[in-house]
PDB file of N, CA and C in Angstrom:
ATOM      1  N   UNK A   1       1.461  12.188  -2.257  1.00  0.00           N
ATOM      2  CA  UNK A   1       2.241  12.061  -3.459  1.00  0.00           C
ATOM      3  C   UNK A   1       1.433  11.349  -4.549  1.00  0.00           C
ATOM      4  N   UNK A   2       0.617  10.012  -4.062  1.00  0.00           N
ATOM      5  CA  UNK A   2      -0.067   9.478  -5.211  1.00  0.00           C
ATOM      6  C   UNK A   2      -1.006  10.247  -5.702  1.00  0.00           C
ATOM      7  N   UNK A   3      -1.979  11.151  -5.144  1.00  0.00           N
ATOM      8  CA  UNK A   3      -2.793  12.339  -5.707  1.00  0.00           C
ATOM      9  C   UNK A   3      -2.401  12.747  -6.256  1.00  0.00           C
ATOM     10  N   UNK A   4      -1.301  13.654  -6.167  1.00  0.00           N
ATOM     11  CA  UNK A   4      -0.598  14.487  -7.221  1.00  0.00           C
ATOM     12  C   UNK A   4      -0.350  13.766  -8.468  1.00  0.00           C
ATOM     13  N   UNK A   5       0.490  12.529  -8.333  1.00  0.00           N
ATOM     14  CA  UNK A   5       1.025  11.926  -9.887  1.00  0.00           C
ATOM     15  C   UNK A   5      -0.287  11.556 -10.342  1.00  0.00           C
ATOM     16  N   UNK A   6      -1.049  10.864  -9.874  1.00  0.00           N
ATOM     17  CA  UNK A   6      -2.534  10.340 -10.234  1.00  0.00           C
ATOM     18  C   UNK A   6      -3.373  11.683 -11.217  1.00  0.00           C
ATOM     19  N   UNK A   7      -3.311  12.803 -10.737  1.00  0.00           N
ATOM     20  CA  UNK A   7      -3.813  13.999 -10.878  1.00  0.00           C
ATOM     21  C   UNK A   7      -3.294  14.535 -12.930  1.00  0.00           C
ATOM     22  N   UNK A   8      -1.691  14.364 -12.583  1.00  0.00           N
ATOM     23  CA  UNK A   8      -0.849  14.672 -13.833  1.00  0.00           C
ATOM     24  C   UNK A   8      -1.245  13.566 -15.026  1.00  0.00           C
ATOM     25  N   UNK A   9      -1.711  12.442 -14.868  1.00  0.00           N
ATOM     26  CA  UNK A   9      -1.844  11.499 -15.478  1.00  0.00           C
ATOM     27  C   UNK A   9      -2.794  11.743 -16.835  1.00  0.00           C
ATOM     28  N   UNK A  10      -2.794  11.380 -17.953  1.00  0.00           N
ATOM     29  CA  UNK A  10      -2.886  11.485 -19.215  1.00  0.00           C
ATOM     30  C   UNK A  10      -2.637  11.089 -20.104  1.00  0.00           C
ATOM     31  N   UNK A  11      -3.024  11.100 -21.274  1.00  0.00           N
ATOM     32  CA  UNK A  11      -2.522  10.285 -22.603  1.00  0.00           C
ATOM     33  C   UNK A  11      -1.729  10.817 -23.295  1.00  0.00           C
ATOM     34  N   UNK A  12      -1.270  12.046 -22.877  1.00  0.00           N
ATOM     35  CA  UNK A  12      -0.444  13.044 -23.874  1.00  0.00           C
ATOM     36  C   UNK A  12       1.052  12.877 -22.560  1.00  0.00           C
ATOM     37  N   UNK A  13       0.679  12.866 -21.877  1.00  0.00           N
ATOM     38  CA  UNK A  13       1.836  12.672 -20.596  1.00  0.00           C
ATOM     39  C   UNK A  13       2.392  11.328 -20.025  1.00  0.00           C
ATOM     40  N   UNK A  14       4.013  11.248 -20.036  1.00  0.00           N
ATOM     41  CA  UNK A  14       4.569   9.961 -19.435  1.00  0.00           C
ATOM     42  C   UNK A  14       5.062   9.846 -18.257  1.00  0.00           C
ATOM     43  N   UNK A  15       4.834   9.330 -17.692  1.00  0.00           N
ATOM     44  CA  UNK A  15       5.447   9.514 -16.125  1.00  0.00           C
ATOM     45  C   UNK A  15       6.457   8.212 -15.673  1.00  0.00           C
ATOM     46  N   UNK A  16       7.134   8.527 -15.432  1.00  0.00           N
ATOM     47  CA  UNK A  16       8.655   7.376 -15.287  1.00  0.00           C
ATOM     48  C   UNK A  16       8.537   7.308 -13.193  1.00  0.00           C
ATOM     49  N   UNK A  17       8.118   6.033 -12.987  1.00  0.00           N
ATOM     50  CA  UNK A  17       8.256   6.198 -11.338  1.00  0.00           C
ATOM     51  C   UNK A  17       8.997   4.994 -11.288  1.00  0.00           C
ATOM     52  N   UNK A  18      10.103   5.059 -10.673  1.00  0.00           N
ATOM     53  CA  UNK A  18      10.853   4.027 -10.220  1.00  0.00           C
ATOM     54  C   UNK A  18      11.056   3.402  -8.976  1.00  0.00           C
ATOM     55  N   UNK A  19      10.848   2.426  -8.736  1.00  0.00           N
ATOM     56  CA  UNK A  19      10.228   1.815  -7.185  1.00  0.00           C
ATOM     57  C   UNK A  19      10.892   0.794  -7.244  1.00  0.00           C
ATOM     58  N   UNK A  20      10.681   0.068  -5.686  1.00  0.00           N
ATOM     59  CA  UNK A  20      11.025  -1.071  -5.180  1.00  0.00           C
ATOM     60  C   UNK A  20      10.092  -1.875  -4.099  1.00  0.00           C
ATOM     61  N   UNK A  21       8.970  -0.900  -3.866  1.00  0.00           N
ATOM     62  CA  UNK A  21       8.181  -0.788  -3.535  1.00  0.00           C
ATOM     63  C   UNK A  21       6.747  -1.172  -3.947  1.00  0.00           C
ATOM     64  N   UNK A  22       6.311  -2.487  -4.053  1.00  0.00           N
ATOM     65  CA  UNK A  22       5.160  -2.524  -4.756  1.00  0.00           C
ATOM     66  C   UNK A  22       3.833  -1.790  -3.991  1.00  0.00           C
ATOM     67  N   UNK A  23       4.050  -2.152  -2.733  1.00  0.00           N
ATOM     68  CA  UNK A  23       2.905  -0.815  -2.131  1.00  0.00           C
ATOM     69  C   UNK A  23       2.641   0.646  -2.595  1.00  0.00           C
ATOM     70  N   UNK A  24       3.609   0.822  -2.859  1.00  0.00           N
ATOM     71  CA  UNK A  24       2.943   2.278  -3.719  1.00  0.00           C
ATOM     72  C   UNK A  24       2.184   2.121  -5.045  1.00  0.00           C
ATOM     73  N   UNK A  25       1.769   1.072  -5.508  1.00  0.00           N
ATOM     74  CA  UNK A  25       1.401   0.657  -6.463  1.00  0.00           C
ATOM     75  C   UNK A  25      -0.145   0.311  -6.411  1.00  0.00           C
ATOM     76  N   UNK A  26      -0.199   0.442  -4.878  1.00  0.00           N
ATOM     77  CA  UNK A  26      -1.437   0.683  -4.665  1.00  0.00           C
ATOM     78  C   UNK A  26      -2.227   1.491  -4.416  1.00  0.00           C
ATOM     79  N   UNK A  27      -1.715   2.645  -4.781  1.00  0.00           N
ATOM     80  CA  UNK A  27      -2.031   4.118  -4.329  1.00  0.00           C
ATOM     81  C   UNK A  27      -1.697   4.526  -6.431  1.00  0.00           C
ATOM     82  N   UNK A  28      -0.603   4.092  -6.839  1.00  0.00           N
ATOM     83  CA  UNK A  28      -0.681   4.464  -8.516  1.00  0.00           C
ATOM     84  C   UNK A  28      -0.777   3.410  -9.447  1.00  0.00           C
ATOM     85  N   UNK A  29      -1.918   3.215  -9.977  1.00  0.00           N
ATOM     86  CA  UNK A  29      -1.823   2.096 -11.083  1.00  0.00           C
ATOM     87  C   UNK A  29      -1.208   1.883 -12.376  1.00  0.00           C
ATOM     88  N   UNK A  30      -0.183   1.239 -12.626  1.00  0.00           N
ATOM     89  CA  UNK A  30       0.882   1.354 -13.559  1.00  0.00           C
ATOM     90  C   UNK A  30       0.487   0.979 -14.819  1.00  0.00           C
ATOM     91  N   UNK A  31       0.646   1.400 -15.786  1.00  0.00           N
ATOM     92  CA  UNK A  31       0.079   0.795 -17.581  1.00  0.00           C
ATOM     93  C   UNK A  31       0.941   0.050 -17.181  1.00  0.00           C
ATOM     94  N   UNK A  32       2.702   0.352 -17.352  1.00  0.00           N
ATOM     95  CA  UNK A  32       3.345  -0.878 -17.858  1.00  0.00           C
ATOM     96  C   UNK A  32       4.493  -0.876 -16.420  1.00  0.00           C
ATOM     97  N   UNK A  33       5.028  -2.202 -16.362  1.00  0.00           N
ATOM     98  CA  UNK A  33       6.072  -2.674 -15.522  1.00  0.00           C
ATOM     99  C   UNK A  33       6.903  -2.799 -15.831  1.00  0.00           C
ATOM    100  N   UNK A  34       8.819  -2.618 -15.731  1.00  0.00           N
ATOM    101  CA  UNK A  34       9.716  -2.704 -16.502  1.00  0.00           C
ATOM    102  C   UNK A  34      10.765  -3.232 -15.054  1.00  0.00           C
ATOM    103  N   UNK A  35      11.445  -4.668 -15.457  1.00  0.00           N
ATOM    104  CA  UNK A  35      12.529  -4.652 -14.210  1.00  0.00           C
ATOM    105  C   UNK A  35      13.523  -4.744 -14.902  1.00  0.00           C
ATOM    106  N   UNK A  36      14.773  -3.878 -14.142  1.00  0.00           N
ATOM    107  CA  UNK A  36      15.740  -3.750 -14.954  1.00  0.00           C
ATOM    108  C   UNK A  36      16.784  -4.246 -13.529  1.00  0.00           C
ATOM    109  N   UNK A  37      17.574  -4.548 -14.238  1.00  0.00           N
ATOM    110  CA  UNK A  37      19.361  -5.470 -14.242  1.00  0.00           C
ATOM    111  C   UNK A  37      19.917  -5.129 -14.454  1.00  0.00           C
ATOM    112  N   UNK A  38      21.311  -4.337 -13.902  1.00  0.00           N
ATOM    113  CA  UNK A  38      22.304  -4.439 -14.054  1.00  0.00           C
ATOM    114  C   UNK A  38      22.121  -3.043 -15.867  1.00  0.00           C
ATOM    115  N   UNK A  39      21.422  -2.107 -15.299  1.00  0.00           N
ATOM    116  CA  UNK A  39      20.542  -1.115 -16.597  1.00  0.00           C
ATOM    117  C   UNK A  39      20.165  -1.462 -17.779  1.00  0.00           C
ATOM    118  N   UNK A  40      19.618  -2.999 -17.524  1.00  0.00           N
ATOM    119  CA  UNK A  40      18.758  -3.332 -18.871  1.00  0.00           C
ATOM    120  C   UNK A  40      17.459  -3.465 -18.819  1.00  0.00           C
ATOM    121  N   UNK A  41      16.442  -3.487 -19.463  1.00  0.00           N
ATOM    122  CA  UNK A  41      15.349  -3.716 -19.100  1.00  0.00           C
ATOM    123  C   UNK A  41      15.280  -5.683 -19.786  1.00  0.00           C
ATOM    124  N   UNK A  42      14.798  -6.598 -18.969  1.00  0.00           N
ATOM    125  CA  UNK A  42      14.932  -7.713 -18.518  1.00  0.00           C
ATOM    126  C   UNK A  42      13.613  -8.312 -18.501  1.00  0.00           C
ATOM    127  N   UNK A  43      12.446  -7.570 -18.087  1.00  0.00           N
ATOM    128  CA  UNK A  43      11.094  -8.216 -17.919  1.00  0.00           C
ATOM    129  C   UNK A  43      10.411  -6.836 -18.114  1.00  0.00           C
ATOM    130  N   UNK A  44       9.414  -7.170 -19.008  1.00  0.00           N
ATOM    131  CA  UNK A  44       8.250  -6.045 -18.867  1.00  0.00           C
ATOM    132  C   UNK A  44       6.900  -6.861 -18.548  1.00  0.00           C
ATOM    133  N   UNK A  45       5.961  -6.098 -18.194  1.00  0.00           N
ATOM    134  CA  UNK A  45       4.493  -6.632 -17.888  1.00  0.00           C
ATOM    135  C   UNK A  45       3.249  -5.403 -17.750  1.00  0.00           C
ATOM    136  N   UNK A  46       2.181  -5.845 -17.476  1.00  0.00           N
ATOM    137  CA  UNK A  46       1.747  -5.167 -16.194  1.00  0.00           C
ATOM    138  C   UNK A  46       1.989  -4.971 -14.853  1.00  0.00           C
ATOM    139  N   UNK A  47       0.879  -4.842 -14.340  1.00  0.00           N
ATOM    140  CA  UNK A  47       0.737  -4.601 -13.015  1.00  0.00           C
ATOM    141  C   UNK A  47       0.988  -6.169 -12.271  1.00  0.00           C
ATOM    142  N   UNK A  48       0.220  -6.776 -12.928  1.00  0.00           N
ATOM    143  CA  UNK A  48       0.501  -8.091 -12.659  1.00  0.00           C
ATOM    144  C   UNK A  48       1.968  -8.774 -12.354  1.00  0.00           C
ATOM    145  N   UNK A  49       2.710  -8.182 -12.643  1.00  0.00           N
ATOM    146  CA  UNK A  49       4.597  -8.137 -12.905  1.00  0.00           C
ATOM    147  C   UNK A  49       5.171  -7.696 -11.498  1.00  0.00           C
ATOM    148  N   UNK A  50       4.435  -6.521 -11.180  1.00  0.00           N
ATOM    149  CA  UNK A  50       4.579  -5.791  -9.859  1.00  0.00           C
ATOM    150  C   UNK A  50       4.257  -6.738  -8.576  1.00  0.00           C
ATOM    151  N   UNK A  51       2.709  -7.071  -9.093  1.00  0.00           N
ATOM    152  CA  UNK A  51       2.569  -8.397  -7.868  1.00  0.00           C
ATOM    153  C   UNK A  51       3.141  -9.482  -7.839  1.00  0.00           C
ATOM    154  N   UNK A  52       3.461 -10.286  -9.065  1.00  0.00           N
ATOM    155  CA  UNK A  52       4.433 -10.810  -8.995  1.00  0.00           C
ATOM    156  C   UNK A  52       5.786 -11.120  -8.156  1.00  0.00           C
ATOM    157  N   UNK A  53       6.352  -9.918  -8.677  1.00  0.00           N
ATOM    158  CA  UNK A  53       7.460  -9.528  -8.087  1.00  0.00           C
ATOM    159  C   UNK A  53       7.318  -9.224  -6.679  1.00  0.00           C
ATOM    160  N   UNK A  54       6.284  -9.094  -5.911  1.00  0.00           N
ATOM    161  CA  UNK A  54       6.176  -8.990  -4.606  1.00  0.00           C
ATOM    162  C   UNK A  54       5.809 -10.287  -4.187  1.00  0.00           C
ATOM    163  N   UNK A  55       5.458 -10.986  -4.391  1.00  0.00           N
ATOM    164  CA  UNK A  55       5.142 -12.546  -3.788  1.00  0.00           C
ATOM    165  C   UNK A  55       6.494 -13.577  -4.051  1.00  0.00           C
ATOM    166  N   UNK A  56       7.211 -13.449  -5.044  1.00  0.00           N
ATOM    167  CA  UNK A  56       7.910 -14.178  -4.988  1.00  0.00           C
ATOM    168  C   UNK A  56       9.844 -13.857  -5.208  1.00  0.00           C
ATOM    169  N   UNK A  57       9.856 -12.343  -5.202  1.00  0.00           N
ATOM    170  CA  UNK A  57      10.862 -11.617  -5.141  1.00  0.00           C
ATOM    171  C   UNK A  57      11.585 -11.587  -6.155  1.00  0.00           C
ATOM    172  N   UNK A  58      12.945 -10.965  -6.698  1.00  0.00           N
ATOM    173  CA  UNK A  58      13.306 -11.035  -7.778  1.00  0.00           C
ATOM    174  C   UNK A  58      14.379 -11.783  -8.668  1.00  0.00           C
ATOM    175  N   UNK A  59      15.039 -13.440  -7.932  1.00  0.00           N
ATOM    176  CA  UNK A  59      15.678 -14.377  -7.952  1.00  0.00           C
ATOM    177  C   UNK A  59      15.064 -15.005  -9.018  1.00  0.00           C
ATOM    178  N   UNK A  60      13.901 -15.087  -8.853  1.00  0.00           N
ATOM    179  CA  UNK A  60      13.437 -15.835 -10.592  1.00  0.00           C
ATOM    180  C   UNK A  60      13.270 -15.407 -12.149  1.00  0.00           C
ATOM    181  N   UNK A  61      13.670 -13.860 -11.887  1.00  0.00           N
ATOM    182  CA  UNK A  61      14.016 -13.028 -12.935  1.00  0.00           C
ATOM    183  C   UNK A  61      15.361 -13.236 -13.024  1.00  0.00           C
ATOM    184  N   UNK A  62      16.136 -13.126 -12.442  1.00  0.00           N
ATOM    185  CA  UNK A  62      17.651 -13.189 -12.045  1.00  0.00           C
ATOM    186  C   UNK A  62      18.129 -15.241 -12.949  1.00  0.00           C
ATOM    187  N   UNK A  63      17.465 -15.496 -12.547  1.00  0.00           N
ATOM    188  CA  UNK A  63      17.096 -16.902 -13.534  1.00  0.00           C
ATOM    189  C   UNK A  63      17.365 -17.553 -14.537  1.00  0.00           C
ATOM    190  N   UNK A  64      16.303 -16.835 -14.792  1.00  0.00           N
ATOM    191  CA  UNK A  64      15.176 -16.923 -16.066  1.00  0.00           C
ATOM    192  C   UNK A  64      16.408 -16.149 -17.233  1.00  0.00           C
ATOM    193  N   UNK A  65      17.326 -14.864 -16.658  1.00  0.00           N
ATOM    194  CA  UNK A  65      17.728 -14.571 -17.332  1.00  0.00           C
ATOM    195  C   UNK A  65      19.458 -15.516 -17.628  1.00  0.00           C
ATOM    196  N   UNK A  66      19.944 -15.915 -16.487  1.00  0.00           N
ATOM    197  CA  UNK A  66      20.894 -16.695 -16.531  1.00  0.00           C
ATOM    198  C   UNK A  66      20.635 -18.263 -17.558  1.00  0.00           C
ATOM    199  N   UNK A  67      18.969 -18.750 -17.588  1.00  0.00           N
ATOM    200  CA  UNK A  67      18.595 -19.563 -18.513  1.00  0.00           C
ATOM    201  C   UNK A  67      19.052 -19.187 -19.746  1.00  0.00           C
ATOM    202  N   UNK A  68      18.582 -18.028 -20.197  1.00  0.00           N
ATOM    203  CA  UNK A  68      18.413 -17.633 -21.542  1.00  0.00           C
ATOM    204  C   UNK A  68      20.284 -17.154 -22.353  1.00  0.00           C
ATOM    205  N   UNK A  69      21.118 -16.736 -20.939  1.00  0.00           N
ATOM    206  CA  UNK A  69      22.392 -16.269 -21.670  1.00  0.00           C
ATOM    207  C   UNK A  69      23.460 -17.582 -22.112  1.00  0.00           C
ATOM    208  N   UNK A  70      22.587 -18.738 -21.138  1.00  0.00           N
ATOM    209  CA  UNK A  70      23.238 -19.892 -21.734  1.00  0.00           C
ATOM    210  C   UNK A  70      22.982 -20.546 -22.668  1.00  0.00           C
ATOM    211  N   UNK A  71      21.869 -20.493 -23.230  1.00  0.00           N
ATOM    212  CA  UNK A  71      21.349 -20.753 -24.308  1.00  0.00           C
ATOM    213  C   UNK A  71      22.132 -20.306 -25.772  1.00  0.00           C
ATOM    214  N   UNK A  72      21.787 -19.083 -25.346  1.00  0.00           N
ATOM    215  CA  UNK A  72      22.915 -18.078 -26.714  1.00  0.00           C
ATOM    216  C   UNK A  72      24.286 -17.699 -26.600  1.00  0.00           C
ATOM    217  N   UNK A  73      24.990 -18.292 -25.617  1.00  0.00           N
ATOM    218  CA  UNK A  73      26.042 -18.493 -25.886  1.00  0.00           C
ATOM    219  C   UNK A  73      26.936 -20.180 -26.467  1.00  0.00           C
TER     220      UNK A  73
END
């Protein structure tokens, strides 16, 4: 599967892969990272975002965002 998407890859072409899975991430290297909540997008990054998110799971996004809604409310 990563051959193939790897293969399609381009500057004229977007490819939307949605995972939970950061191991596959090692087989496709991502421009950008997007974690979404509850269908928002919440954190963007790199790849770096992906590893992230695999070392320390996704409770500190979950957070980070409960920080910020108290703030503005």
């Amino acid at each position: 599967m990563a051959k193939g998407i790897n293969a399609l890859r381009g500057p004229s072409r977007a490819i939307v892969l949605v995972t939970h899975y950061q191991r596959i991430l090692n087989y496709i290297r991502p421009d950008h990272v997007h974690v979404l909540i509850d269908g928002r997008i919440v954190r963007s990054g790199n790849r770096e975002l992906a590893l992230e998110l695999e070392a320390k799971g996704y409770e500190w996004v979950r957070e980070s965002i409960r920080s910020r809604e108290e703030v503005t409310v």
